[in-house]
C-alpha atoms as a PDB file:
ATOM      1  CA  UNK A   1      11.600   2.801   2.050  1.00  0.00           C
ATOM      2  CA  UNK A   2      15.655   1.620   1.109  1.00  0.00           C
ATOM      3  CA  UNK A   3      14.226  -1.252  -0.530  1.00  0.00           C
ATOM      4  CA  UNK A   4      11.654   0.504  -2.567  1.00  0.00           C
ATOM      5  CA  UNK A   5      14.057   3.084  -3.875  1.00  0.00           C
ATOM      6  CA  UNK A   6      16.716   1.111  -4.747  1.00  0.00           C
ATOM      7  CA  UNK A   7      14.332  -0.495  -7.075  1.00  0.00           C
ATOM      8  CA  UNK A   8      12.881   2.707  -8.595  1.00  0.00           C
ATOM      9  CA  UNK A   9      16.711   3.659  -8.937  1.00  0.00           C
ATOM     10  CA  UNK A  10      17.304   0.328 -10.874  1.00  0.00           C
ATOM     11  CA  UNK A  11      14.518   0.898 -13.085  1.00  0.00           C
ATOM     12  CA  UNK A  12      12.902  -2.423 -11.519  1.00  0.00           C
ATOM     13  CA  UNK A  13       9.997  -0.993  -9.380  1.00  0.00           C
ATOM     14  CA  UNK A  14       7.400  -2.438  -7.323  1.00  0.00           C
ATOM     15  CA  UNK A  15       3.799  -3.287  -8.522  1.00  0.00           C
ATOM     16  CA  UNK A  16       2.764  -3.030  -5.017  1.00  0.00           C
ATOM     17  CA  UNK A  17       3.255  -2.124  -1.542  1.00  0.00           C
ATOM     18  CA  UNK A  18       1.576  -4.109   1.225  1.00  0.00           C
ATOM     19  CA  UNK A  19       2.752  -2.314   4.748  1.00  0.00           C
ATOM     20  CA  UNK A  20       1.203  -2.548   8.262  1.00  0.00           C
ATOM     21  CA  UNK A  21      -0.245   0.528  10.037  1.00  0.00           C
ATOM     22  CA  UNK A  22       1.643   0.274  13.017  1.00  0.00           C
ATOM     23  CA  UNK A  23       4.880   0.006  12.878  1.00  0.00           C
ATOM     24  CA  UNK A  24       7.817   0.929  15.073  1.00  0.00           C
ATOM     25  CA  UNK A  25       9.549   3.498  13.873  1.00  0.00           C
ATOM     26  CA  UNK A  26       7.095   4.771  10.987  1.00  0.00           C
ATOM     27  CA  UNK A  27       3.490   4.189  10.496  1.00  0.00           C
ATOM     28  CA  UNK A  28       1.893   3.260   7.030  1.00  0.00           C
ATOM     29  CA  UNK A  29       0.297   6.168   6.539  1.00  0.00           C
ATOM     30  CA  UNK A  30       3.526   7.826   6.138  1.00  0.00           C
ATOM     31  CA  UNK A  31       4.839   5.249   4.073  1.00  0.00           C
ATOM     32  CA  UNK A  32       1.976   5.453   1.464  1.00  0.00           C
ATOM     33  CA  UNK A  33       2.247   9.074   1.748  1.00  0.00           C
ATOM     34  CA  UNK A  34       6.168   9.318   0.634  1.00  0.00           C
ATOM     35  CA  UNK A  35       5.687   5.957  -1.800  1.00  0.00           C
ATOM     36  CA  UNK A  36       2.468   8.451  -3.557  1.00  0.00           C
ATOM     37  CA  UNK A  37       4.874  11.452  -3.739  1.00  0.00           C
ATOM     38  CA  UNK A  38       7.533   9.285  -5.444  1.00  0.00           C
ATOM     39  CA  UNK A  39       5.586   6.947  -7.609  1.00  0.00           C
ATOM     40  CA  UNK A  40       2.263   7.839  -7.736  1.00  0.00           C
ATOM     41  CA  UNK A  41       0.823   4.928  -9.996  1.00  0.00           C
ATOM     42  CA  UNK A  42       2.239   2.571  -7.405  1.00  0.00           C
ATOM     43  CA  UNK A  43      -0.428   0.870  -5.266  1.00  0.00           C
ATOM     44  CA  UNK A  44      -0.329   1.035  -1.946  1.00  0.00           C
ATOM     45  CA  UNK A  45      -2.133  -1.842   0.779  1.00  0.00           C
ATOM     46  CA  UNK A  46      -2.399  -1.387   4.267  1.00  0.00           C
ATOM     47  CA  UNK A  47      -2.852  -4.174   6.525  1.00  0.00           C
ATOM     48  CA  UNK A  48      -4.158  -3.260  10.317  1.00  0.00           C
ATOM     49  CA  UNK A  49      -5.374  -5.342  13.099  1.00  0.00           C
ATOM     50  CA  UNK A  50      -7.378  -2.076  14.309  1.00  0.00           C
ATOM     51  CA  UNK A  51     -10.397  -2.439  12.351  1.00  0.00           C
ATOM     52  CA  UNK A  52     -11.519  -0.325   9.923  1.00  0.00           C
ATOM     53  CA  UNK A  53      -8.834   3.107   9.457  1.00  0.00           C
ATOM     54  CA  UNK A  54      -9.863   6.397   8.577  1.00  0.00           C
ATOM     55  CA  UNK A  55      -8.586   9.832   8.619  1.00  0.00           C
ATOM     56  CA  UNK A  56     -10.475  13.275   9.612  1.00  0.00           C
ATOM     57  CA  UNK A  57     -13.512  13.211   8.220  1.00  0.00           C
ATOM     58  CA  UNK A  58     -14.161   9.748   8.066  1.00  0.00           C
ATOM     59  CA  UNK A  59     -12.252   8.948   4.949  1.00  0.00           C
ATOM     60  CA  UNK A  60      -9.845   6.459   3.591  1.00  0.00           C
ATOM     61  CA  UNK A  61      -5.987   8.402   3.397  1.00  0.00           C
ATOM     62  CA  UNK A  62      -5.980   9.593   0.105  1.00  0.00           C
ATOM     63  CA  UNK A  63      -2.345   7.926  -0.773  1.00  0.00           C
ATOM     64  CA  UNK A  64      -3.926   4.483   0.426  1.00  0.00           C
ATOM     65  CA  UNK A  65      -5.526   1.918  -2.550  1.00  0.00           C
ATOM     66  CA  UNK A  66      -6.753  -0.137  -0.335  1.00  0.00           C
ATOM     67  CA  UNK A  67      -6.894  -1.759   3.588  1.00  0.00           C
ATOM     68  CA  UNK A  68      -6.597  -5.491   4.941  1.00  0.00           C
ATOM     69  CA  UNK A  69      -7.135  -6.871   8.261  1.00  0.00           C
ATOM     70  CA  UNK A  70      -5.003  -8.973   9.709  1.00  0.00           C
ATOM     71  CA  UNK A  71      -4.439 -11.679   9.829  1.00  0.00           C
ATOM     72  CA  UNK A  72      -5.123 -11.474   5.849  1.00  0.00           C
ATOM     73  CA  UNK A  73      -7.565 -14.296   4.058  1.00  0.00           C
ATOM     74  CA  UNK A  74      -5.125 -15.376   0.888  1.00  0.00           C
ATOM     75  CA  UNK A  75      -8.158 -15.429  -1.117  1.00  0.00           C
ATOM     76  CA  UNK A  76      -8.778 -11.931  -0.005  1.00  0.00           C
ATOM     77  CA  UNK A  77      -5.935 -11.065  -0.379  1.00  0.00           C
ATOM     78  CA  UNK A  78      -5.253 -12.312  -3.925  1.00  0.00           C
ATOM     79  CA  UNK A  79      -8.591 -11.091  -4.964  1.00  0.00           C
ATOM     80  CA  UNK A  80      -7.454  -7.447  -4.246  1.00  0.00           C
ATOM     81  CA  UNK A  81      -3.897  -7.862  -6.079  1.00  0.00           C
ATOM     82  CA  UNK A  82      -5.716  -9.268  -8.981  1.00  0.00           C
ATOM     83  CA  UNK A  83      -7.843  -5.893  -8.645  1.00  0.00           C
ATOM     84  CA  UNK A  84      -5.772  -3.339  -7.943  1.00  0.00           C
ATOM     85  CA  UNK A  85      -2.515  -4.484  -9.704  1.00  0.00           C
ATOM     86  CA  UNK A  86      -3.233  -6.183 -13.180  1.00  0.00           C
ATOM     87  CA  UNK A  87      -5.233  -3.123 -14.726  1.00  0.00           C
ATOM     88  CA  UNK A  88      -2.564  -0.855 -13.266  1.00  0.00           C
ATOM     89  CA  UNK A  89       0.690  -2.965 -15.779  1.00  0.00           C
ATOM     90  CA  UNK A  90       1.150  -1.610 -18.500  1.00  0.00           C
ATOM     91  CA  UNK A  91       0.044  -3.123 -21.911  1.00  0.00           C
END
């Protein structure tokens, strides 16, 4: 999250975050939550070993673009940045 607003603050910001689900001190869904709240436009992938992720009700977390197993096929991969990035630069 340091990273990601010292390049907001520099006027340099990302064109997307990848972050795990699990994590040690801070799962993804809070990540994509906080990185939504600050820069909405920003896409957000989550990459999970645990199959397919959901939140009550059987839906994908609203602040998430899209999800990635791991380990991650590059072609997959690539194919979804191609998607979800390139339409979202602006012209």
């Amino acid at each position: 999250m340091e990273l990601f607003r010292t390049a907001m603050l520099k006027s340099e910001p990302y064109e997307v975050v990848i972050t795990d689900l699990g994590m040690p001190d801070i799962d993804g869904y809070h990540v994509a939550r906080t990185i939504k709240a600050e820069s909405p436009k920003t896409p957000i992938i989550i990459m999970t070993g645990n199959g397919t992720i959901t939140k009550e009700g059987g839906k994908l977390a609203a602040a998430v673009d899209a999800v990635v197993g791991k380990p991650p096929h590059i072609e997959e991969l690539n194919n979804l940045l191609l998607r979800i990035v390139v339409p979202a630069r602006p012209s």
